[in-house]
C-alpha atoms as a PDB file:
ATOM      1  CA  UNK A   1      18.145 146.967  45.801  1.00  0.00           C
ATOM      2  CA  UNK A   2      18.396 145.342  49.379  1.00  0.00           C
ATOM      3  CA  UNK A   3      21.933 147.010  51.647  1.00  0.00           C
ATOM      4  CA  UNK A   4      23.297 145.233  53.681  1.00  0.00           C
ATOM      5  CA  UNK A   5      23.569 145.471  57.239  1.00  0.00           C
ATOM      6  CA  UNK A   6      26.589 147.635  59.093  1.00  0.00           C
ATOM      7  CA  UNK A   7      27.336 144.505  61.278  1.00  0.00           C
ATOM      8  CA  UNK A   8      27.483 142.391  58.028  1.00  0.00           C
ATOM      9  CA  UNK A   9      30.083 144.832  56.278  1.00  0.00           C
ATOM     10  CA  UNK A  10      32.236 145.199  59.575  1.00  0.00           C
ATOM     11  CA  UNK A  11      32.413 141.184  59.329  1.00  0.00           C
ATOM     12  CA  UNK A  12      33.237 141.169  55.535  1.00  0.00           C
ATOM     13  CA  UNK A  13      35.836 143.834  56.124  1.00  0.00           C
ATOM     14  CA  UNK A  14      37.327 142.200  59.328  1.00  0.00           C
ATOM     15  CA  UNK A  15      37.456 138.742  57.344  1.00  0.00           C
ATOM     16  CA  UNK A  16      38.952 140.307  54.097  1.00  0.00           C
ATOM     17  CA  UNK A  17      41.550 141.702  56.347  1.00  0.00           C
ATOM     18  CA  UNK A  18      41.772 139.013  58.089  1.00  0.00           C
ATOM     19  CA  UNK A  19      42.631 136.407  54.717  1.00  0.00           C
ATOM     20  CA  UNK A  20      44.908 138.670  53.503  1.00  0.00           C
ATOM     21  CA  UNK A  21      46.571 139.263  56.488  1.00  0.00           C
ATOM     22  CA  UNK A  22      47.079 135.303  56.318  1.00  0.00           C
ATOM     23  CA  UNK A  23      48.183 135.307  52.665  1.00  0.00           C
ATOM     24  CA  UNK A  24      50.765 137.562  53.501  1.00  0.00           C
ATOM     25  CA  UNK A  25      52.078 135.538  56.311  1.00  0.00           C
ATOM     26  CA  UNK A  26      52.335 132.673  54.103  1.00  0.00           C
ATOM     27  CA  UNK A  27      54.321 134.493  51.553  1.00  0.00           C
ATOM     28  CA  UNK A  28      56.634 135.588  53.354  1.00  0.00           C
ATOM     29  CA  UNK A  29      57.272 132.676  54.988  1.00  0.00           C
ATOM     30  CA  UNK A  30      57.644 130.662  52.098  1.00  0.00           C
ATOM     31  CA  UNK A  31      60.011 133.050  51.139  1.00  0.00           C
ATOM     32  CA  UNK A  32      62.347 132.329  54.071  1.00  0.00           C
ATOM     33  CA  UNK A  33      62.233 128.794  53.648  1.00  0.00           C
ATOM     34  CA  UNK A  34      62.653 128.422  49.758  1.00  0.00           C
ATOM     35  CA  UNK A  35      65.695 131.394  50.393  1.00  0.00           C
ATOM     36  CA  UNK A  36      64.581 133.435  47.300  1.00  0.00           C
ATOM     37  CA  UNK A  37      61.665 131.406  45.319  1.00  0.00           C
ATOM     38  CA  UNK A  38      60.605 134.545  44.089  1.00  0.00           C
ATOM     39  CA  UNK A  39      63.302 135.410  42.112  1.00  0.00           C
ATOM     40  CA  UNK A  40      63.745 134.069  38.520  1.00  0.00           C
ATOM     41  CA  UNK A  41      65.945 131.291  37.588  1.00  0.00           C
ATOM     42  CA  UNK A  42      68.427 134.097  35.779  1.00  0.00           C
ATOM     43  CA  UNK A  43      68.274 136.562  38.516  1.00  0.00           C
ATOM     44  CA  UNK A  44      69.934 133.885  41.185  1.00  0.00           C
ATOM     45  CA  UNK A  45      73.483 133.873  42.291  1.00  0.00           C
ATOM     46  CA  UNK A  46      73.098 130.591  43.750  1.00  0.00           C
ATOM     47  CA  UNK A  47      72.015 127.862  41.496  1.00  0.00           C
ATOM     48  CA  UNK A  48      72.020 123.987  42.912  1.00  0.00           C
ATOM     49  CA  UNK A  49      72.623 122.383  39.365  1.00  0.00           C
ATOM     50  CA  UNK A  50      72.467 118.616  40.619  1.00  0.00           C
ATOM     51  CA  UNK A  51      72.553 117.024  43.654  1.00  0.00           C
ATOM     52  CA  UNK A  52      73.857 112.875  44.047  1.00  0.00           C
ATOM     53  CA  UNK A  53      72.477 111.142  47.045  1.00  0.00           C
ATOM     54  CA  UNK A  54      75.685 108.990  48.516  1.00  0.00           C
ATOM     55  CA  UNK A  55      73.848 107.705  51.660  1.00  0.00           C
ATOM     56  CA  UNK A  56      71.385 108.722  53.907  1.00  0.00           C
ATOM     57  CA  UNK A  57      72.972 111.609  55.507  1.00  0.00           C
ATOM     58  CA  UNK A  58      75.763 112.430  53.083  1.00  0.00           C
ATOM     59  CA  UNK A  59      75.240 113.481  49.379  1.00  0.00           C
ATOM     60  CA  UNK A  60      77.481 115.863  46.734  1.00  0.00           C
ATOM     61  CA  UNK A  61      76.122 118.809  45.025  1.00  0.00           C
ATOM     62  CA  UNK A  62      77.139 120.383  42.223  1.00  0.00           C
ATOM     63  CA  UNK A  63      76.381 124.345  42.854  1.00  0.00           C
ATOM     64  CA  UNK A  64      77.070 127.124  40.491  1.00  0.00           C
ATOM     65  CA  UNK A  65      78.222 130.722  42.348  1.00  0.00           C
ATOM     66  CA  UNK A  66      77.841 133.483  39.883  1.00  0.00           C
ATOM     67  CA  UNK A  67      80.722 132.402  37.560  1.00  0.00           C
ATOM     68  CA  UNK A  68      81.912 129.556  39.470  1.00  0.00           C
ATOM     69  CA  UNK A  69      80.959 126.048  39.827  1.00  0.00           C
ATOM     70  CA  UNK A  70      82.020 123.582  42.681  1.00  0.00           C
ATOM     71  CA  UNK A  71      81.580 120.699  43.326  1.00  0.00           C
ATOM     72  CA  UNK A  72      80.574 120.380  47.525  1.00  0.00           C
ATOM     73  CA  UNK A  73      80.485 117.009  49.973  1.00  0.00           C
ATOM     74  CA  UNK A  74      77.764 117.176  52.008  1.00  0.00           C
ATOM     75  CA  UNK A  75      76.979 115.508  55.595  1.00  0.00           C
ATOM     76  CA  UNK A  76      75.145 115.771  58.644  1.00  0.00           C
ATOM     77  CA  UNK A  77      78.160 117.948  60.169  1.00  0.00           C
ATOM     78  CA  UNK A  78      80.282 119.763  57.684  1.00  0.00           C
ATOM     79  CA  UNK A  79      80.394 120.853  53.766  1.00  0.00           C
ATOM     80  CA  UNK A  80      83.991 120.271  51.663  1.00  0.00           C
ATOM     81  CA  UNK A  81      84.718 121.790  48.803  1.00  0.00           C
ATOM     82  CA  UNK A  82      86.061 119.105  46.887  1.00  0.00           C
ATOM     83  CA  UNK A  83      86.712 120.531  42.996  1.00  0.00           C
ATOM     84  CA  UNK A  84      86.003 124.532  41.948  1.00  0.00           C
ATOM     85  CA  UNK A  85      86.499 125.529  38.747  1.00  0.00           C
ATOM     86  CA  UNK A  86      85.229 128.655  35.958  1.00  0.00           C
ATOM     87  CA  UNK A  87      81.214 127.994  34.812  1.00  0.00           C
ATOM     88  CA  UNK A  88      82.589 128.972  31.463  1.00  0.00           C
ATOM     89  CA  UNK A  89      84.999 126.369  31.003  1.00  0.00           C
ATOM     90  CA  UNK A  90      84.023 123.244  29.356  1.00  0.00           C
ATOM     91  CA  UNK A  91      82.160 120.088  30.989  1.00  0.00           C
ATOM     92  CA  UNK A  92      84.346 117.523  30.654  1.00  0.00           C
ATOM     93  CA  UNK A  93      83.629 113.927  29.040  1.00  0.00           C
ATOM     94  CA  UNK A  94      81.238 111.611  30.345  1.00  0.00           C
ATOM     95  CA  UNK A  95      82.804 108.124  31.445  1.00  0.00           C
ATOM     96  CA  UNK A  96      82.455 105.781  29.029  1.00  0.00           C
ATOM     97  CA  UNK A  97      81.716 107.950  25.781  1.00  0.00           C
ATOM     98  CA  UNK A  98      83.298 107.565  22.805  1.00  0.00           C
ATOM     99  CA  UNK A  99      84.582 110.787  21.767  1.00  0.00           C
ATOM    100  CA  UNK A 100      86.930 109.365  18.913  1.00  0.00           C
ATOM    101  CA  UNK A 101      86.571 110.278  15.527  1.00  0.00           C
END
């Protein structure tokens, strides 16, 4: 059984610290910019349930806030609020549908 060289573990251990220094670094990071991608779905108090393009800077999003959904405009300089209303209530009808019976 060969060992290796001291200067050959040094550089294994300073390049082992060195990639998981990096992986860390990336983690975190992506956990800045995804605000939270490590939590599960359920666990989330924010939830973006759709989102409608309307142009190229202005879309609406439908968002979900623990019990409460609204309904937000969205541009390049401000966010309305334009509906808000209980997650538990019911969705209403789709336009068009036929809901007689």
């Amino acid at each position: 059984m060969q060992l290796m060289p001291n200067h050959d573990w040094a550089q294994y251990s300073l390049s082992m610290t060195f990639v998981l220094l990096l992986l860390a670094a990336v983690l975190w990071w992506l956990s800045r910019r995804n605000k939270g991608f490590l939590l599960p779905a359920t666990q989330r108090r924010i939830q973006i349930l759709e989102v409608y393009p309307m142009g190229l800077r202005h879309k609406l999003l439908l968002v979900q806030v623990d019990t409460q959904r609204l309904l937000l405009a969205v541009n390049s300089n401000d966010i309305q609020t334009l509906h808000a209303w209980p997650a538990d209530s019911p969705s209403p009808p789709m336009p068009g549908a036929d809901h007689a019976q």
